[in-house]
Every structure is written in structure tokens, then in C-alpha cells.
Protein backbone atom coordinates (compact mmCIF):
# COMPACT_ATOMS: atom_id res chain seq x y z
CA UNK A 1 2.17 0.18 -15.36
CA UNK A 2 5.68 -1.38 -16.62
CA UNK A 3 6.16 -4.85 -14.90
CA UNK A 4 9.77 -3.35 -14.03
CA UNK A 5 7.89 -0.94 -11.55
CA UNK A 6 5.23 -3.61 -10.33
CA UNK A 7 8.65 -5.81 -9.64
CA UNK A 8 10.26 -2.86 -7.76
CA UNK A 9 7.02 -2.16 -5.98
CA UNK A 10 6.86 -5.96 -5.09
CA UNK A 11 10.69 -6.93 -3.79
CA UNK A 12 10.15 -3.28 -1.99
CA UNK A 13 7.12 -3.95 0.43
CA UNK A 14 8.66 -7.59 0.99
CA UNK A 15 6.17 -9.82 -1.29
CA UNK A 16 9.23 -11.94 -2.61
CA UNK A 17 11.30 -13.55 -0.75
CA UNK A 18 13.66 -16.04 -0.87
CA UNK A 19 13.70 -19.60 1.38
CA UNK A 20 12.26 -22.63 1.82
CA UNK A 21 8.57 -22.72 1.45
CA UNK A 22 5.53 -25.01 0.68
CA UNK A 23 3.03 -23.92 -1.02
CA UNK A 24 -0.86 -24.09 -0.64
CA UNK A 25 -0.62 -26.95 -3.76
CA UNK A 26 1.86 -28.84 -1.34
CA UNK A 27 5.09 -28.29 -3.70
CA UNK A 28 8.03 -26.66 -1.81
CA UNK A 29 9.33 -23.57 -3.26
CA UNK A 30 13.01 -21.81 -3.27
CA UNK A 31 10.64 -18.33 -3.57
CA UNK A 32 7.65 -16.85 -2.06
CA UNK A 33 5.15 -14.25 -3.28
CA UNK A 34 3.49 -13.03 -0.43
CA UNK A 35 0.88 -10.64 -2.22
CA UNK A 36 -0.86 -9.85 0.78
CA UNK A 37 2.59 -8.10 1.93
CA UNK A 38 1.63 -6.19 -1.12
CA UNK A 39 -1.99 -5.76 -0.62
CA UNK A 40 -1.55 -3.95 2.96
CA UNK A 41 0.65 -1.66 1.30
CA UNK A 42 -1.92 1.11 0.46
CA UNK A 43 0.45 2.89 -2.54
CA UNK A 44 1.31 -0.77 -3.82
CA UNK A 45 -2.56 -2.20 -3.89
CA UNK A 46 -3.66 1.29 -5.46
CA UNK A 47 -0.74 0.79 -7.96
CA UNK A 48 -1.88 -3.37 -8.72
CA UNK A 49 -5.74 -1.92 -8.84
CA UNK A 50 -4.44 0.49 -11.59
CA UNK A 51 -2.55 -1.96 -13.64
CA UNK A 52 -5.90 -4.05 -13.66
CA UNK A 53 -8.27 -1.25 -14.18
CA UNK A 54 -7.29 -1.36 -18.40
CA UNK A 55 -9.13 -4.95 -18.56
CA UNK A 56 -12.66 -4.35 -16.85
CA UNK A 57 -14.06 -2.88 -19.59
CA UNK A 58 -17.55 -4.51 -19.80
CA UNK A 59 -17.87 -6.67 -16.71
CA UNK A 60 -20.95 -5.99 -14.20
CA UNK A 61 -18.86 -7.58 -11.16
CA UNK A 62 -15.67 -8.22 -9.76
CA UNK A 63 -15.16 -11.26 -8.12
CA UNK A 64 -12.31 -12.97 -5.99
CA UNK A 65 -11.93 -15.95 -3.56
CA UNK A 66 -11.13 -15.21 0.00
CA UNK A 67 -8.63 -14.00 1.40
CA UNK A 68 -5.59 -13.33 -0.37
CA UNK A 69 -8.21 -11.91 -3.44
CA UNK A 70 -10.47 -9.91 -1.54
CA UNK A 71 -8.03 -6.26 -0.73
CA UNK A 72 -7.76 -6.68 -4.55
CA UNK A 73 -11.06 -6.76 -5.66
CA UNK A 74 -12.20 -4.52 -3.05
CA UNK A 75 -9.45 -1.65 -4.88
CA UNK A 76 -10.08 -2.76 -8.06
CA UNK A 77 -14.01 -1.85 -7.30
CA UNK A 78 -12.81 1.80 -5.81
CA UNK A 79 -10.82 2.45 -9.03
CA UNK A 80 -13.42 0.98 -11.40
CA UNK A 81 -17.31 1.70 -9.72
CA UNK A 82 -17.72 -2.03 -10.44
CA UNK A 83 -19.48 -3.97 -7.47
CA UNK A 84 -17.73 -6.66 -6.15
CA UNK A 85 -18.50 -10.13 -4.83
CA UNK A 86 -16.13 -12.48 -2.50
CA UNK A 87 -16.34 -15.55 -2.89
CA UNK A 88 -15.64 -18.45 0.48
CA UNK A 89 -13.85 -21.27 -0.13
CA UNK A 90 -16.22 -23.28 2.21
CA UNK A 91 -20.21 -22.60 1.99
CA UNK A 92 -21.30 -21.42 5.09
CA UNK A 93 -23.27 -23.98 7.32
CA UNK A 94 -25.18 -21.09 9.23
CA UNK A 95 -26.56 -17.45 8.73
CA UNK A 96 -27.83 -17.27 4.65
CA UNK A 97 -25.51 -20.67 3.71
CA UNK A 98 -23.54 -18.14 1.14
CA UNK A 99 -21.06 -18.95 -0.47
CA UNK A 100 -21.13 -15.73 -2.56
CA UNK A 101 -20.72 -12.88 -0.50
CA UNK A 102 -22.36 -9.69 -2.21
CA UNK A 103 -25.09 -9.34 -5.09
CA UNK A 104 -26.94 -11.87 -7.27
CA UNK A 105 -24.09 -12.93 -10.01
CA UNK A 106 -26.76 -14.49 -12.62
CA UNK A 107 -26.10 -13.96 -15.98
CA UNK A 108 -23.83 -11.54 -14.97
CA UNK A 109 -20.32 -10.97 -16.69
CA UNK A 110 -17.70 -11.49 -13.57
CA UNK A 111 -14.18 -11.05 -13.67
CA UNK A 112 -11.94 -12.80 -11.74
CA UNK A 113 -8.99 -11.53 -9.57
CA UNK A 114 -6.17 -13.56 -7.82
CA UNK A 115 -3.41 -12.93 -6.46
CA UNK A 116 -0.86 -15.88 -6.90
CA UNK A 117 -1.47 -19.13 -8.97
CA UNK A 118 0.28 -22.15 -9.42
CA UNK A 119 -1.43 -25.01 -10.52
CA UNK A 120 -4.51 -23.42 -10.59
CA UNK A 121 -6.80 -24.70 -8.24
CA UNK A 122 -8.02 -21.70 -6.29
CA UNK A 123 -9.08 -19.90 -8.99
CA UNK A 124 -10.47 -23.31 -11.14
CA UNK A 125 -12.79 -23.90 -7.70
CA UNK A 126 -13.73 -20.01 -7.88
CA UNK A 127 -14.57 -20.24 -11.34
CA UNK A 128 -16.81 -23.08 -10.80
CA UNK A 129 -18.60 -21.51 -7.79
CA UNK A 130 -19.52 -18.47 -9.50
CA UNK A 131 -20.71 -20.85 -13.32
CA UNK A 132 -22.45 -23.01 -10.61
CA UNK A 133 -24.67 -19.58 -9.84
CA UNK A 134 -24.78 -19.11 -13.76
CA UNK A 135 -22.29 -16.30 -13.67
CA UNK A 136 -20.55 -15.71 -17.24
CA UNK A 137 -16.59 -16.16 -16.53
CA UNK A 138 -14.63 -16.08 -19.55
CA UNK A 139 -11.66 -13.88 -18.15
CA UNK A 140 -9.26 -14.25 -14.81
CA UNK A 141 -6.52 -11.55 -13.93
CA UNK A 142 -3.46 -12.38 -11.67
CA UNK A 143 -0.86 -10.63 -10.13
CA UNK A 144 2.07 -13.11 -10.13
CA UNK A 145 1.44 -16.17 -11.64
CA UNK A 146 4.30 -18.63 -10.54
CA UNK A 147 3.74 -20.97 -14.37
CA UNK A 148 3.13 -23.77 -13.02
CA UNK A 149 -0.19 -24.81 -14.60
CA UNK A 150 -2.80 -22.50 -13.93
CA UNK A 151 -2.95 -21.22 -17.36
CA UNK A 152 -3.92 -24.62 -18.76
CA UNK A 153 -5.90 -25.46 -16.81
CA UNK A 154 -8.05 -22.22 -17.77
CA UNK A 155 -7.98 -22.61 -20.76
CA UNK A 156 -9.55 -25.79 -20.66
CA UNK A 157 -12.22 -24.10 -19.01
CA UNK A 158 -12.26 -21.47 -21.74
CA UNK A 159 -11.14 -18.74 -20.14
CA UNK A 160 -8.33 -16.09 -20.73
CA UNK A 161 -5.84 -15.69 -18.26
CA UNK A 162 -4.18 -12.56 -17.61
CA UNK A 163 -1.21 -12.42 -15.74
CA UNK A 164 0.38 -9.01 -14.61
CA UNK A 165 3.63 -10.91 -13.94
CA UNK A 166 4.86 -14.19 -14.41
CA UNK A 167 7.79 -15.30 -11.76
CA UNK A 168 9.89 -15.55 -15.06
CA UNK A 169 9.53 -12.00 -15.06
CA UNK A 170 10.79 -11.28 -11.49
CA UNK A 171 13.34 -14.07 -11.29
CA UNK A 172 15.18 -12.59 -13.94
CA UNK A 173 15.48 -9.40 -12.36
């Protein structure tokens, strides 16, 4: 899919909008992407599970940290037949104590989904979860990310970062 029609799709359902905001990394923001706006969309998460669907060639799961991941890798999963796995951002302290929700991910290639990044540190703490359980991460796939470190900070983790849009592509539209 063109990013002009992701944009479109985007500013349409209401998943950027324009304010005053602070973000989960604690900076304040002029713009919001509210994926999850997007995500409840049925026509716009089939659309985002679509544009993803050309880079899971070869992975054995999908993987994605609650919430804001999990509509998207559950989608991505019903386009592609790959199992998922959500990951929580706390371990649970009853039940199993999971804190990988799904199958065994050892030695198992997982790719990452997100659906906004800044900095980085969602999917950096996913990442680590998931390497922790001796899963093989070497790729992450975002929808918007907003360029404000994220990518760096994967790559010093050795892993490629995907983004379908970067917020230079929508603020210029």
C-alpha cells in the first residue's frame, strides 16, 4: 500500500490529531497518533495488516507488546497463518507468572509489531523479553514511527527497523 493511502486512511478514522499532548516517554507533543483509533477500524487494521504482510516472509511468530500492539498482531496473524504471541509489559504475579502470552518462542524467529515509537523504549523492553526466552529478533515493523530515537536505539541492538510511516511523512501532507 502507498503511504499516501495509509495517511488518508489514518487522518480519516481520527488517529492524528492535533493538540497538546504528552507522550508515554513524558515529552509533550503538538501531534498525536492514536493507532488504536486505527486499529478498531476493521477496513483500516485489515489495510495496516496488508501493508505488513510483504515482510513476514520466514518468521515462525508474530509478536507485540500489549495493548496498543496486540489488534495488530492479532490481523497480521489472520492475513499471514503465522501464530502470534503478546507480550505484558509487567510479568504476571499469579496464574502461570507469563509474561509471554501464547506458544514457546525458543529459538524461534519472532517479528515484532508496534504501533507508535518514539524513543524506543516499548519495543527495546519487548525485544529484550522475548531474547530473554531465547527468541531470535533481528527485525521490528511500525506503523508510525514519530523519529525520535527508536531507530537507534535498534540498531544498537541489531535489529532492522521498519517503519510504514514516519511522522515526516504525514506532517508534510
Amino acid at each position: 500500500m502507498e503511504k499516501e493511502t495509509l495517511i488518508k486512511l489514518l487522518k480519516e478514522c481520527g488517529a492524528i490529531q492535533f493538540g497538546r499532548f504528552v507522550l508515554t516517554s513524558g515529552a509533550v507533543s503538538e501531534y498525536y497518533i492514536d493507532i488504536k483509533k486505527a486499529s478498531t477500524a476493521p477496513n483500516v487494521l485489515k489495510k495496516i495488516a496488508e501493508a505488513m504482510t510483504k515482510y513476514t516472509q520466514g518468521y515462525e511468530l508474530i509478536a507485540g507488546m500489549e495493548l496498543g500492539a496486540v489488534p495488530l498482531i492479532v490481523a497480521l496473524s489472520l492475513e499471514t497463518g503465522i501464530p502470534y504471541v503478546i507480550i505484558r509489559k509487567e510479568k504476571r504475579e499469579h496464574g502461570t507468572g507469563k509474561q509471554i502470552e501464547g506458544g514457546h518462542v525458543t529459538n524461534k524467529r519472532v517479528l515484532v509489531i508496534e504501533d507508535v515509537t518514539t524513543s524506543g523504549g516499548s519495543v527495546v523492553k519487548t525485544i529484550q523479553i522475548l531474547r530473554g526466552q531465547k527468541a531470535k529478533v533481528d527485525e521490528v515493523i511500525v506503523v508510525v514511527d514519530r523519529e525520535a530515537g527508536a531507530e537507534e536505539k535498534l540498531q544498537n541492538l541489531e535489529v532492522n527497523f521498519i517503519p510504514l510511516l514516519s511522522v515526516s511523512d504525514i506532517l508534510k501532507k
